[in-house]
C-alpha atoms as a PDB file:
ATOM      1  CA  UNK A   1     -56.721   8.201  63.342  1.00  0.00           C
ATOM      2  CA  UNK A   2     -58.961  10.765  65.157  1.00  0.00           C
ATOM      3  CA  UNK A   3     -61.654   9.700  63.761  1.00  0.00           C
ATOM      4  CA  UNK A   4     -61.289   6.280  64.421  1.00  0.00           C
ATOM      5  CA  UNK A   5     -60.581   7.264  67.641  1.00  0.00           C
ATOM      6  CA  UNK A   6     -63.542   8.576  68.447  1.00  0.00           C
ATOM      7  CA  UNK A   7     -65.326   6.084  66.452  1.00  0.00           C
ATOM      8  CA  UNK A   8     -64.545   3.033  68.410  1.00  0.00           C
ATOM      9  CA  UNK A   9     -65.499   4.602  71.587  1.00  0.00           C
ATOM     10  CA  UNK A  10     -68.736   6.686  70.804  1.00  0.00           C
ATOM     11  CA  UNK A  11     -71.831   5.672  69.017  1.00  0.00           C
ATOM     12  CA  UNK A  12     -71.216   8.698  66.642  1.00  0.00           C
ATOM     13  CA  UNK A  13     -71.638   8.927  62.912  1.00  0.00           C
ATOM     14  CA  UNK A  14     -68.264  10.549  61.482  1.00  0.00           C
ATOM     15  CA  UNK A  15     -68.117   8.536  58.159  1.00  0.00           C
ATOM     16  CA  UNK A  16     -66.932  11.781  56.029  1.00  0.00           C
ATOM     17  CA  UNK A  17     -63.485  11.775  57.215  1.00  0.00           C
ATOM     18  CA  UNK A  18     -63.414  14.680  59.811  1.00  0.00           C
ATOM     19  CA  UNK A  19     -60.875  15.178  61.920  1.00  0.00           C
ATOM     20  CA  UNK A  20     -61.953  15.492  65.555  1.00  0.00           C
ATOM     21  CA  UNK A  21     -59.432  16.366  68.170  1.00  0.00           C
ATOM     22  CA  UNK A  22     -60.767  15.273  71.703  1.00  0.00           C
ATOM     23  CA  UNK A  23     -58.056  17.168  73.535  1.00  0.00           C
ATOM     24  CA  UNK A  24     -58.349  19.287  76.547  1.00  0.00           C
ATOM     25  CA  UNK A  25     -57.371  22.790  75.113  1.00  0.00           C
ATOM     26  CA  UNK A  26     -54.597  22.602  77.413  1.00  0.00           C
ATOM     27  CA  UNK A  27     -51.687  24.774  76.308  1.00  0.00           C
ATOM     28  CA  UNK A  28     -48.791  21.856  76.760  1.00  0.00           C
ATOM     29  CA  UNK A  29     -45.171  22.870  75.480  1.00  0.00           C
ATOM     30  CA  UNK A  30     -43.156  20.426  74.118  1.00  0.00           C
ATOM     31  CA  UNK A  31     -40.002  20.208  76.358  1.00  0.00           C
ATOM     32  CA  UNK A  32     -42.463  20.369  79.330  1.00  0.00           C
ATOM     33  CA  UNK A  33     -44.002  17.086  78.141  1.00  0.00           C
ATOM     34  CA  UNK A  34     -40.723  15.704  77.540  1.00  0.00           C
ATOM     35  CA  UNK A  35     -39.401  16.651  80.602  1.00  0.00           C
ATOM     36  CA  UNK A  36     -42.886  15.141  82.579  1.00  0.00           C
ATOM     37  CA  UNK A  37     -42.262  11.134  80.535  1.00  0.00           C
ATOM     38  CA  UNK A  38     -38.719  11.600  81.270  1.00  0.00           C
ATOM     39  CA  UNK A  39     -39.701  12.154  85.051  1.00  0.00           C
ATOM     40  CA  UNK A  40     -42.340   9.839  85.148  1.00  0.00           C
ATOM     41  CA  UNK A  41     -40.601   6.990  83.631  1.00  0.00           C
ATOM     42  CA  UNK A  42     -37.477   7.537  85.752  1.00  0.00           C
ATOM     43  CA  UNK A  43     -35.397   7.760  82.588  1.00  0.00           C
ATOM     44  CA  UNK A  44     -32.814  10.010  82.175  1.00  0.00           C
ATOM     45  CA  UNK A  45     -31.793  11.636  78.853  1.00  0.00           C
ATOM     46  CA  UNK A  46     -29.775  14.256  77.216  1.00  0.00           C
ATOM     47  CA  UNK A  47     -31.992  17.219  75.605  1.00  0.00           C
ATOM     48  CA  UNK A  48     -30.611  18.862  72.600  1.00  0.00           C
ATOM     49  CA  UNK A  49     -32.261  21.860  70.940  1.00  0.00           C
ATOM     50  CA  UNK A  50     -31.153  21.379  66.983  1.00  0.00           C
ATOM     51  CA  UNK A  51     -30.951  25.181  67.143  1.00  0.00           C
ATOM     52  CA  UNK A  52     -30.219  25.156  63.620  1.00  0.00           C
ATOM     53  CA  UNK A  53     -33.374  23.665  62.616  1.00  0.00           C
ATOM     54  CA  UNK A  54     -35.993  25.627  61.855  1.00  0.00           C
ATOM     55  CA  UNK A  55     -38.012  26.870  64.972  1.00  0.00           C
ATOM     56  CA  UNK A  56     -41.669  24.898  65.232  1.00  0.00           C
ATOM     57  CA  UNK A  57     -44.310  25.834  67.975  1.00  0.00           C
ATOM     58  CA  UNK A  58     -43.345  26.076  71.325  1.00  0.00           C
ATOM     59  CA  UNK A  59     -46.470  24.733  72.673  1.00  0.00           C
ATOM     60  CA  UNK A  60     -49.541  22.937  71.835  1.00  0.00           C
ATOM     61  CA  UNK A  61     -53.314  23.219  72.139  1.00  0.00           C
ATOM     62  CA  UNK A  62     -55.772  20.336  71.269  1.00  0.00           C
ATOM     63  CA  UNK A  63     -57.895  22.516  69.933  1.00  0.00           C
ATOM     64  CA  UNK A  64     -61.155  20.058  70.633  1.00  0.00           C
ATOM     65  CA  UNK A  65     -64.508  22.867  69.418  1.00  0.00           C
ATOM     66  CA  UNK A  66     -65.012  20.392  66.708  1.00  0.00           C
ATOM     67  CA  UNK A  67     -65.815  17.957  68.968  1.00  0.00           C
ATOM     68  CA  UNK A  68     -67.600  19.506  71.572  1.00  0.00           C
ATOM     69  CA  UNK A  69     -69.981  21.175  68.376  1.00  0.00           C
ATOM     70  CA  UNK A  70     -70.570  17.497  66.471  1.00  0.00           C
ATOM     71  CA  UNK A  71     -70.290  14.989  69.401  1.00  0.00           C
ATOM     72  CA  UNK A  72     -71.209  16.793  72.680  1.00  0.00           C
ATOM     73  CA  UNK A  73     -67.361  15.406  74.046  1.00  0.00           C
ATOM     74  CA  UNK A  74     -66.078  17.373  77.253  1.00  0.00           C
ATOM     75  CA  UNK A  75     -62.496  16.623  78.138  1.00  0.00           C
ATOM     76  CA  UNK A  76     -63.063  14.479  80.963  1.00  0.00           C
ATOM     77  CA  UNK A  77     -59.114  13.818  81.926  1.00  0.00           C
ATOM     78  CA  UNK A  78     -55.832  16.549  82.188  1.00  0.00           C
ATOM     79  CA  UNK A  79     -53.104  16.114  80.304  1.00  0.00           C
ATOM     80  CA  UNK A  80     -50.928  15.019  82.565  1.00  0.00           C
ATOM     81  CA  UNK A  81     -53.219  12.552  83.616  1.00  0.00           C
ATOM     82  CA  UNK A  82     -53.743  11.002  80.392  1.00  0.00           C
ATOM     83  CA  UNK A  83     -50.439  10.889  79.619  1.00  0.00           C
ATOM     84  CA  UNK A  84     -49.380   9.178  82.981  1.00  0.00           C
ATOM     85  CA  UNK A  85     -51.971   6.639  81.961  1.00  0.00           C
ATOM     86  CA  UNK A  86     -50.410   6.349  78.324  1.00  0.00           C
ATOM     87  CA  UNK A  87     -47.197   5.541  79.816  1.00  0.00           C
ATOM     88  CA  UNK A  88     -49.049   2.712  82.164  1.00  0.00           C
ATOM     89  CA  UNK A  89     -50.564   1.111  79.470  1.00  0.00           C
ATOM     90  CA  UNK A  90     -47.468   1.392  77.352  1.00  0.00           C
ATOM     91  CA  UNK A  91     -45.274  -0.022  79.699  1.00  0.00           C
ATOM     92  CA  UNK A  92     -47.804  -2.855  80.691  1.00  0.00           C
ATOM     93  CA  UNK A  93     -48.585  -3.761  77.031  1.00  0.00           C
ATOM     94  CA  UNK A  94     -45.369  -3.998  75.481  1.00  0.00           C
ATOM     95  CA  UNK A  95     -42.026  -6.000  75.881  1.00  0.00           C
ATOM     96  CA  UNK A  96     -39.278  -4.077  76.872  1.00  0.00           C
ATOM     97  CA  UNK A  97     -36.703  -5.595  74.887  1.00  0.00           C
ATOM     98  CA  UNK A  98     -38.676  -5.377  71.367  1.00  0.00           C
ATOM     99  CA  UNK A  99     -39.438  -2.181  71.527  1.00  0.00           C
ATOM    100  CA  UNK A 100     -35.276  -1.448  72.688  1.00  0.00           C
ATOM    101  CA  UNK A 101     -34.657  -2.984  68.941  1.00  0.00           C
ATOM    102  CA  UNK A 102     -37.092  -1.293  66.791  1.00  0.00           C
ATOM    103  CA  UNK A 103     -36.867   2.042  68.732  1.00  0.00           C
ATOM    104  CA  UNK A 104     -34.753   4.047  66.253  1.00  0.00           C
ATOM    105  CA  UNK A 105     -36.864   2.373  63.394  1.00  0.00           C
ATOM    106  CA  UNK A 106     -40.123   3.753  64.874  1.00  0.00           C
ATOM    107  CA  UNK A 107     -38.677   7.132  65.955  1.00  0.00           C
ATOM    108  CA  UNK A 108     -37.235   8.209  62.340  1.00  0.00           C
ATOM    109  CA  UNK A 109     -39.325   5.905  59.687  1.00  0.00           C
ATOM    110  CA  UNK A 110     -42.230   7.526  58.288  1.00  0.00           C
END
């Protein structure tokens, strides 16, 4: 999906498969994030920690050397930014009421 990504919006070859990650090396932790669409979005939501699950990374980098190294690509928005915009485009793209009755589909099918 990176790939394509990146494909459909820059006139770079990638036809071997690579992954490239145009994040913004941005170390993002996960409840943060959740916290920031829950704010944005003016939702409110219980959090539960499944605290007998096993513990996964508490934050994230986009790691995005790759694609500085074969593409020349700077991050060119923040995180927060880009995510605010996600939601925009989300929310102006998509019918409300659908997405209420596929929601637990999409969140647990793989």
């Amino acid at each position: 999906m990176r790939v394509l990504f990146v494909a459909n919006f820059f006139p770079f070859p990638l036809e071997d498969g690579t992954a490239v990650n145009p994040g913004t090396m941005e170390r993002t932790r996960v409840i943060d994030a959740v916290q920031e669409v829950l704010k944005y979005t003016e939702h409110t939501a219980e959090i539960r920690f499944l605290l007998d699950k096993p513990t996964g990374p508490m934050n994230r980098v986009a790691e995005n050397s790759l694609a500085r190294r074969l593409l020349g690509l700077e991050p060119q928005v923040k995180f927060i930014d880009g995510l605010h915009k996600t939601i925009d485009w989300y929310f102006s793209s998509k019918d409300r009421r659908n997405v209420g009755l596929i929601l637990e589909r999409m969140l647990l099918e793989r």
